[in-house]
N, C-alpha and C. Protein backbone atom coordinates (compact mmCIF):
# COMPACT_ATOMS: atom_id res chain seq x y z
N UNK A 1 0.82 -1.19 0.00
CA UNK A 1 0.00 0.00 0.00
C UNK A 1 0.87 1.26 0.00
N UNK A 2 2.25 1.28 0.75
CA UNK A 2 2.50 2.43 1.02
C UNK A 2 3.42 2.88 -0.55
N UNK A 3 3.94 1.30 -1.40
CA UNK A 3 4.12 1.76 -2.48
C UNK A 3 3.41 2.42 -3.41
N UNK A 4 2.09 1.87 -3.43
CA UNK A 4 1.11 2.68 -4.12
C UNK A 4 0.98 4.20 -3.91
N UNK A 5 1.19 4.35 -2.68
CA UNK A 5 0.96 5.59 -2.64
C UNK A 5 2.26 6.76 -3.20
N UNK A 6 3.32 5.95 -2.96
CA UNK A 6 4.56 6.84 -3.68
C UNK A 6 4.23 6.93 -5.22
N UNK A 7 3.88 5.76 -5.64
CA UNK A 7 3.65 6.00 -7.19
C UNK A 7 2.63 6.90 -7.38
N UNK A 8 1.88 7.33 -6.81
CA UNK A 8 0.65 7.95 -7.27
C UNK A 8 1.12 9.16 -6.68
N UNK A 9 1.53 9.92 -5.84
CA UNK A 9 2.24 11.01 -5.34
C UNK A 9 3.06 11.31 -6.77
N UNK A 10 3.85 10.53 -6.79
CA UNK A 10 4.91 10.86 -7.72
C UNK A 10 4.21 11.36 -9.51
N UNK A 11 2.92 10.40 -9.65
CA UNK A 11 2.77 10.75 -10.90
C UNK A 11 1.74 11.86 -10.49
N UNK A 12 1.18 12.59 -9.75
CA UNK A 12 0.43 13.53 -9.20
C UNK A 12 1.59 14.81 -9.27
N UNK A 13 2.74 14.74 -8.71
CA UNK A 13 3.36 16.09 -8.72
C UNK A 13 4.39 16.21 -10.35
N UNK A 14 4.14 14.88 -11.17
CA UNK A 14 4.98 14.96 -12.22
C UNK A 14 3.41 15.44 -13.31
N UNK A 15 2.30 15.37 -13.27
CA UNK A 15 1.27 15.82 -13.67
C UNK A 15 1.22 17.67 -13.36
N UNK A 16 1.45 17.62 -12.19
CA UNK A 16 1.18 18.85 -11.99
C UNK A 16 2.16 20.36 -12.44
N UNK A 17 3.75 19.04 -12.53
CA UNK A 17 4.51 20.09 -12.70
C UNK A 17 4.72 20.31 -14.32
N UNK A 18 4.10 19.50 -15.20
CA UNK A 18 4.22 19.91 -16.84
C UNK A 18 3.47 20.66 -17.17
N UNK A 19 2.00 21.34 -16.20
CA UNK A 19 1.05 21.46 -16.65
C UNK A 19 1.56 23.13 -17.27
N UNK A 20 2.22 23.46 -16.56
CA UNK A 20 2.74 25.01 -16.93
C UNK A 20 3.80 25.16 -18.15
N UNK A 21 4.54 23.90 -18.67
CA UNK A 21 5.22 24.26 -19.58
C UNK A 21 4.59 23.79 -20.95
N UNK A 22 5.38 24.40 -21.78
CA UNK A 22 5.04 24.18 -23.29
C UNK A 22 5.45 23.24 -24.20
N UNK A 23 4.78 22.83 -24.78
CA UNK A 23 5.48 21.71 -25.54
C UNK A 23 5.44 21.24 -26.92
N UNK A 24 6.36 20.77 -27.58
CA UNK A 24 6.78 20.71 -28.61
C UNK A 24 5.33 20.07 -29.71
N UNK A 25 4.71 20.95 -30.65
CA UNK A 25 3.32 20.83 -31.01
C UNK A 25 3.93 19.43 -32.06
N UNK A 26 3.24 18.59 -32.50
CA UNK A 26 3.40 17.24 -33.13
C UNK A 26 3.09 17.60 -34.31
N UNK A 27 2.51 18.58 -34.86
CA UNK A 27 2.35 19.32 -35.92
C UNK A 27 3.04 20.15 -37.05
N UNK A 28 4.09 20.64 -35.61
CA UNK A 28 5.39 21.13 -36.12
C UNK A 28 6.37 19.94 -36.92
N UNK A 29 6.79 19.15 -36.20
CA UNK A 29 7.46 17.45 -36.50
C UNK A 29 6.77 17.15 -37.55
N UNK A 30 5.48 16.67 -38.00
CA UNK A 30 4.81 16.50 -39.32
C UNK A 30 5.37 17.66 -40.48
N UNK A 31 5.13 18.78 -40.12
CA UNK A 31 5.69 19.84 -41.16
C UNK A 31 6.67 19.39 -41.47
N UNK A 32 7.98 19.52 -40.71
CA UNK A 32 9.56 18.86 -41.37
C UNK A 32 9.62 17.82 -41.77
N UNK A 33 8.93 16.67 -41.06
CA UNK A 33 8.84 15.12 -42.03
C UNK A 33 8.26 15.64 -42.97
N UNK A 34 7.88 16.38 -43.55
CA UNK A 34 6.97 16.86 -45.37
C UNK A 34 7.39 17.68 -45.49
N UNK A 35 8.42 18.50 -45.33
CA UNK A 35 9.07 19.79 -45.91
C UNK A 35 7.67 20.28 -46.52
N UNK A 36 6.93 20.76 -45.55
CA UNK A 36 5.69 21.51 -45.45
C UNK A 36 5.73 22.88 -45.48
N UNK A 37 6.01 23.79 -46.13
CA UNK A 37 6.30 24.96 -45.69
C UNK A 37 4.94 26.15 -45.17
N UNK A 38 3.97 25.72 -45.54
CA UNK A 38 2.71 26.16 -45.41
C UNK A 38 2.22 25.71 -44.21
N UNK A 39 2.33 24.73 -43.44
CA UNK A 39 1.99 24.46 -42.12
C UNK A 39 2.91 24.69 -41.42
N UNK A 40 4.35 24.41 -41.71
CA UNK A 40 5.46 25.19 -40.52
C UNK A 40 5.17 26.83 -40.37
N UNK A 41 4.95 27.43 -41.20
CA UNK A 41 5.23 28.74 -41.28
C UNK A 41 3.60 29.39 -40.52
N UNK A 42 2.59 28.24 -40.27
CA UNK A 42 1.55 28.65 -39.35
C UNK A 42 2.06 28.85 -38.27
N UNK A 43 3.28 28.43 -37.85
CA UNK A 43 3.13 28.20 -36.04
C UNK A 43 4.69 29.46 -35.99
N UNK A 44 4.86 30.16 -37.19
CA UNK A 44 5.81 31.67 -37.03
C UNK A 44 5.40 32.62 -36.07
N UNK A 45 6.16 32.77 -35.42
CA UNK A 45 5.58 34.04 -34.59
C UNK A 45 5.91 35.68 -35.70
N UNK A 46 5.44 36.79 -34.97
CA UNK A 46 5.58 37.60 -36.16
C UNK A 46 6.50 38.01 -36.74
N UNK A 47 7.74 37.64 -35.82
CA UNK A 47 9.07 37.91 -35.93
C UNK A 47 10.09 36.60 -35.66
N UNK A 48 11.01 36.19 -36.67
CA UNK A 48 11.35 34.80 -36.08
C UNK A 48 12.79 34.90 -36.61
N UNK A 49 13.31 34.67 -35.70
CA UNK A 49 14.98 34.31 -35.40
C UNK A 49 15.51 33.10 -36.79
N UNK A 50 15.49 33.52 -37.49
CA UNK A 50 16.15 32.38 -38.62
C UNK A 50 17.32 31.86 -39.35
N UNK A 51 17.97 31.04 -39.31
CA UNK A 51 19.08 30.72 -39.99
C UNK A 51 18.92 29.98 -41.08
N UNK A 52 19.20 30.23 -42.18
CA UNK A 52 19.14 29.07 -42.97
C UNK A 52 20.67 28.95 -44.04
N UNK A 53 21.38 28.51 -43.87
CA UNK A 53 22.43 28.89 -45.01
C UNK A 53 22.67 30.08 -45.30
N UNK A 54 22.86 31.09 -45.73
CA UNK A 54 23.90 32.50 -45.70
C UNK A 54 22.50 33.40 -44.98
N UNK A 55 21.17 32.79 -44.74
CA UNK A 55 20.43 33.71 -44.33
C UNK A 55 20.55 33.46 -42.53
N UNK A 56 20.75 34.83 -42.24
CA UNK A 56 20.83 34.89 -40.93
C UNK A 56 20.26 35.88 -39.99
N UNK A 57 19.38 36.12 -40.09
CA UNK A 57 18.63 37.38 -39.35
C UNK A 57 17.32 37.24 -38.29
N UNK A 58 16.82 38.30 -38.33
CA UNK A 58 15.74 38.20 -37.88
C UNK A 58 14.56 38.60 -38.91
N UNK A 59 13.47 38.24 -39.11
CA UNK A 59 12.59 38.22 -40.53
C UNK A 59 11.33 38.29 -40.22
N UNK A 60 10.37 39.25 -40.77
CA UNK A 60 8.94 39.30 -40.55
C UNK A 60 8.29 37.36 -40.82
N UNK A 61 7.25 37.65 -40.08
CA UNK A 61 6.87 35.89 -40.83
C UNK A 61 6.59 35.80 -42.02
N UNK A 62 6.11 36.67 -42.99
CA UNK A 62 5.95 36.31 -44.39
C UNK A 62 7.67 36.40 -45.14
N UNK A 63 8.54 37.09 -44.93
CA UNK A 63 9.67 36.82 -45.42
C UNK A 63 10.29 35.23 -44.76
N UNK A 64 9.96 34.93 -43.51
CA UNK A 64 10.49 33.91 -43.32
C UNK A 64 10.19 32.75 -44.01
N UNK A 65 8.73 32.87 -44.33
CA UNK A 65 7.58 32.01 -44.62
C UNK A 65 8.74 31.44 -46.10
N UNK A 66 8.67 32.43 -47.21
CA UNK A 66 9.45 32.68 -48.10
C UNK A 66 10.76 32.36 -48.10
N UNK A 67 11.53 32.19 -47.34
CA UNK A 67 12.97 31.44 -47.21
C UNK A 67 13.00 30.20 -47.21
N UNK A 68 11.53 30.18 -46.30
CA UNK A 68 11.49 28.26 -45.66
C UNK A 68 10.93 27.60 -46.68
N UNK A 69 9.82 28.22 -47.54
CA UNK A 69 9.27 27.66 -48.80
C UNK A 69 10.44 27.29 -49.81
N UNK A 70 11.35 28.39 -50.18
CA UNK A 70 12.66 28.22 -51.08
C UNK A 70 13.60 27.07 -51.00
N UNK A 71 13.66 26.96 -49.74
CA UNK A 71 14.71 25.94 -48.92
C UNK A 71 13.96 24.67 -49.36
N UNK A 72 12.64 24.52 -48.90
CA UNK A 72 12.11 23.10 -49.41
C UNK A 72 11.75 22.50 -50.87
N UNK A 73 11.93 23.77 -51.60
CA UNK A 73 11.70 24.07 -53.04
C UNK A 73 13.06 22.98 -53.79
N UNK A 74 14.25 23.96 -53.05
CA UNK A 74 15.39 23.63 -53.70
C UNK A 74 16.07 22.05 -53.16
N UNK A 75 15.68 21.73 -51.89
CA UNK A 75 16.34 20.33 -50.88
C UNK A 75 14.76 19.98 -50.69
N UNK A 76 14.50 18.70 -51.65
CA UNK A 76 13.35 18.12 -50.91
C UNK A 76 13.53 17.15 -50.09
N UNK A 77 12.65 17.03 -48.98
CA UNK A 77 12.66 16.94 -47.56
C UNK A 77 11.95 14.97 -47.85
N UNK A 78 13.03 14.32 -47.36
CA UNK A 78 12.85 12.76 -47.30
C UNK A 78 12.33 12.55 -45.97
N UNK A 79 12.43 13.20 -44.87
CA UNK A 79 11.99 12.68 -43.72
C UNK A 79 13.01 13.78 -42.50
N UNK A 80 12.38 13.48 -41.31
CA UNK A 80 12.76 14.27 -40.25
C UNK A 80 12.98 13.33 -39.19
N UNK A 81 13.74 13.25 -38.15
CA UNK A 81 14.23 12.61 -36.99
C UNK A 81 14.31 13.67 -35.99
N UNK A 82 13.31 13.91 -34.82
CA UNK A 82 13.57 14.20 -33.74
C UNK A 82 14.15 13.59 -33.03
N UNK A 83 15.21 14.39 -32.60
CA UNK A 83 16.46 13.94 -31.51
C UNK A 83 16.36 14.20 -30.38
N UNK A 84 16.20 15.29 -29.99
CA UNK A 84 15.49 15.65 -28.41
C UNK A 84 15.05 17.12 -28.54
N UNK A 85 14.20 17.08 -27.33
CA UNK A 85 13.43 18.23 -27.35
C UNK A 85 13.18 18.17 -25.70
N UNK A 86 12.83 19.44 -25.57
CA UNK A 86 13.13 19.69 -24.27
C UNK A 86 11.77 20.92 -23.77
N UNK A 87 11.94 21.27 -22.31
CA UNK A 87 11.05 22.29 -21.72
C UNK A 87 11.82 23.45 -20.63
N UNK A 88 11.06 24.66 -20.66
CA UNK A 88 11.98 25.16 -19.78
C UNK A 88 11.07 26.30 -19.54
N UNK A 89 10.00 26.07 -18.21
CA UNK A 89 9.42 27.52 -18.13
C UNK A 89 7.99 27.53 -19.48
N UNK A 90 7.95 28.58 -19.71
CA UNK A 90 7.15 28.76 -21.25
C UNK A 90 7.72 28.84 -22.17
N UNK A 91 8.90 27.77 -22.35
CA UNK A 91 9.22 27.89 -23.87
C UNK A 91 9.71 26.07 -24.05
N UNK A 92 9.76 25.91 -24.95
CA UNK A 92 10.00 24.57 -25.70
C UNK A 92 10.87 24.32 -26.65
N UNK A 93 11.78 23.48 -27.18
CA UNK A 93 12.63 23.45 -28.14
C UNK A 93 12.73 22.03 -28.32
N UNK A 94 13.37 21.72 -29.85
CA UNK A 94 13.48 20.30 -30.52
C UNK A 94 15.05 20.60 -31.33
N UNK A 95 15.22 19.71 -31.13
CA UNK A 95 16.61 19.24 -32.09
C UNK A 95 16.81 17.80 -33.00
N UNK A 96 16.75 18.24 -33.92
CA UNK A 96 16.57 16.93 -35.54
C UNK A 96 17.23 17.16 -36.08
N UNK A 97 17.12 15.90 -37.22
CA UNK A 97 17.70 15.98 -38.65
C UNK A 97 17.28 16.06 -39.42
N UNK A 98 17.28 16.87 -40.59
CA UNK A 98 16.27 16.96 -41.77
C UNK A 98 17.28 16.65 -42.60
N UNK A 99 16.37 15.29 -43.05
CA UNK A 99 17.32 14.56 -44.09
C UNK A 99 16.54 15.08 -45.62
N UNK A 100 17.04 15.31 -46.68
CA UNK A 100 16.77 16.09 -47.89
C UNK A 100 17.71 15.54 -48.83
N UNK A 101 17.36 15.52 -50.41
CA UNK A 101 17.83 15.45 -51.58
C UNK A 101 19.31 15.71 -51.57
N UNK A 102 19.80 16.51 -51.02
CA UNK A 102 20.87 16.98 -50.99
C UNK A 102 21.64 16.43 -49.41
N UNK A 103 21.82 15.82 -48.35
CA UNK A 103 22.28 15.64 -47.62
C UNK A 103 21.21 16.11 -46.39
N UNK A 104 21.86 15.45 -45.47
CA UNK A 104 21.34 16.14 -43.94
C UNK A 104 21.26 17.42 -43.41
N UNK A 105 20.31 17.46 -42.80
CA UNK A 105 20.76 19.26 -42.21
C UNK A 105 20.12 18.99 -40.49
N UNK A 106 20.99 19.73 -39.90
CA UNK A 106 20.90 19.81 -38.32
C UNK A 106 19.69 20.94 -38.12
N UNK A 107 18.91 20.91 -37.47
CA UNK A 107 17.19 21.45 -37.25
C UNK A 107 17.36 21.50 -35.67
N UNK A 108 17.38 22.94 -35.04
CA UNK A 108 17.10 23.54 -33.87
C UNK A 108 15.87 24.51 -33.65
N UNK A 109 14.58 24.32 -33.40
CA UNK A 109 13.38 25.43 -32.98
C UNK A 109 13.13 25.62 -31.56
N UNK A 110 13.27 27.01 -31.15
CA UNK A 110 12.33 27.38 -30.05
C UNK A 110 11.35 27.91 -29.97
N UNK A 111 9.95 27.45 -28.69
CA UNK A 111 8.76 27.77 -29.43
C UNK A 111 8.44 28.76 -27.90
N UNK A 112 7.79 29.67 -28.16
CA UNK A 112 7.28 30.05 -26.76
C UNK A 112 5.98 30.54 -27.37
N UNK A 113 4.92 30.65 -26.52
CA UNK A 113 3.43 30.64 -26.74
C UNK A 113 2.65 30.27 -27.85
N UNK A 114 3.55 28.77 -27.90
CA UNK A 114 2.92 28.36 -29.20
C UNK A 114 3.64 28.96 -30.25
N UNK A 115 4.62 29.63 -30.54
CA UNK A 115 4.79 30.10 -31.69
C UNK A 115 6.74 29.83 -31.84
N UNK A 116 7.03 29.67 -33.07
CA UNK A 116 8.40 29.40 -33.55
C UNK A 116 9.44 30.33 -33.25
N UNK A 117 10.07 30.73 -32.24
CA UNK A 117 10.74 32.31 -32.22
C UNK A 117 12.16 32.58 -32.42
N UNK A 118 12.68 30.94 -32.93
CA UNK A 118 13.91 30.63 -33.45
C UNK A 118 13.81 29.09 -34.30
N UNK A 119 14.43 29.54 -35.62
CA UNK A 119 14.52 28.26 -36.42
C UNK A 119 15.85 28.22 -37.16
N UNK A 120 16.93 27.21 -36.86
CA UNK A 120 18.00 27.16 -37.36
C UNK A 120 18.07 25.44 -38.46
N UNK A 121 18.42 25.55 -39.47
CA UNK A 121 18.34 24.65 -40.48
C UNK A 121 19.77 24.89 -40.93
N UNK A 122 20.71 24.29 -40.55
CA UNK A 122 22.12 24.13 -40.84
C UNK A 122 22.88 23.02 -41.55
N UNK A 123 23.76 23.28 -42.44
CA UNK A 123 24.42 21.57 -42.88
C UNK A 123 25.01 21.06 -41.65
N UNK A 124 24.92 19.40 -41.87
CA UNK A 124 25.34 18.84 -40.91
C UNK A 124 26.69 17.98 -41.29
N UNK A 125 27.39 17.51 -40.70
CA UNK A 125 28.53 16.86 -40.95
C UNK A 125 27.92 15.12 -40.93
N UNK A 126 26.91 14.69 -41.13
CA UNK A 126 27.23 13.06 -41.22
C UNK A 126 26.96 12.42 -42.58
């Protein structure tokens, strides 16, 4: 009995303590497995931190929208591997591989209120 009760304590304060953070939408992960650029670029916040190959700035969401469309235009997207993803507070982040026509690329997003507020799409070395 008294085990029961640790387990249920335990999944009671591990319930209680995710309830405040954010988390990585499954929607987003579908977009990159489909080099989707029309459903990734829903979850842009209005301003988004972007890297993509010589582009490096910060970008309204319709210019970003427009980079990320190009990118999938030119490297079509075979599939995505989430590697880890994490929580911290109100914000959320994932780290993958976006495997494409052209080689791998290393995939870092942070999301806070639901929205994308950093997206880095880098070559990868494997």
């Amino acid at each position: 009995m008294k085990i029961l009760k640790i387990v249920l304590l335990c999944f009671a304060l591990f319930a209680l303590g995710t309830n405040g953070y954010a988390q990585v939408p499954s929607s987003i992960i579908s977009a990159l497995q489909e080099g989707d650029a029309g459903s990734l670029s829903a979850y842009l916040n209005d301003n988004v931190e972007l890297v993509i190959g010589n582009q490096n700035d910060v970008y309204s969401k319709q210019q970003a929208s427009a980079i990320i469309a190009d990118f999938f235009r030119k490297y079509r997207v075979n599939g995505f591997d989430l590697l880890h993803k994490g929580n911290k507070d109100a914000a959320s982040f994932g780290v993958g591989t976006l495997k494409t026509s052209s080689g791998n690329y290393r995939v870092y997003f942070l999301i806070r209120k639901n929205e994308i507020q950093q997206l880095r799409i880098e070559s990868s070395n494997d």
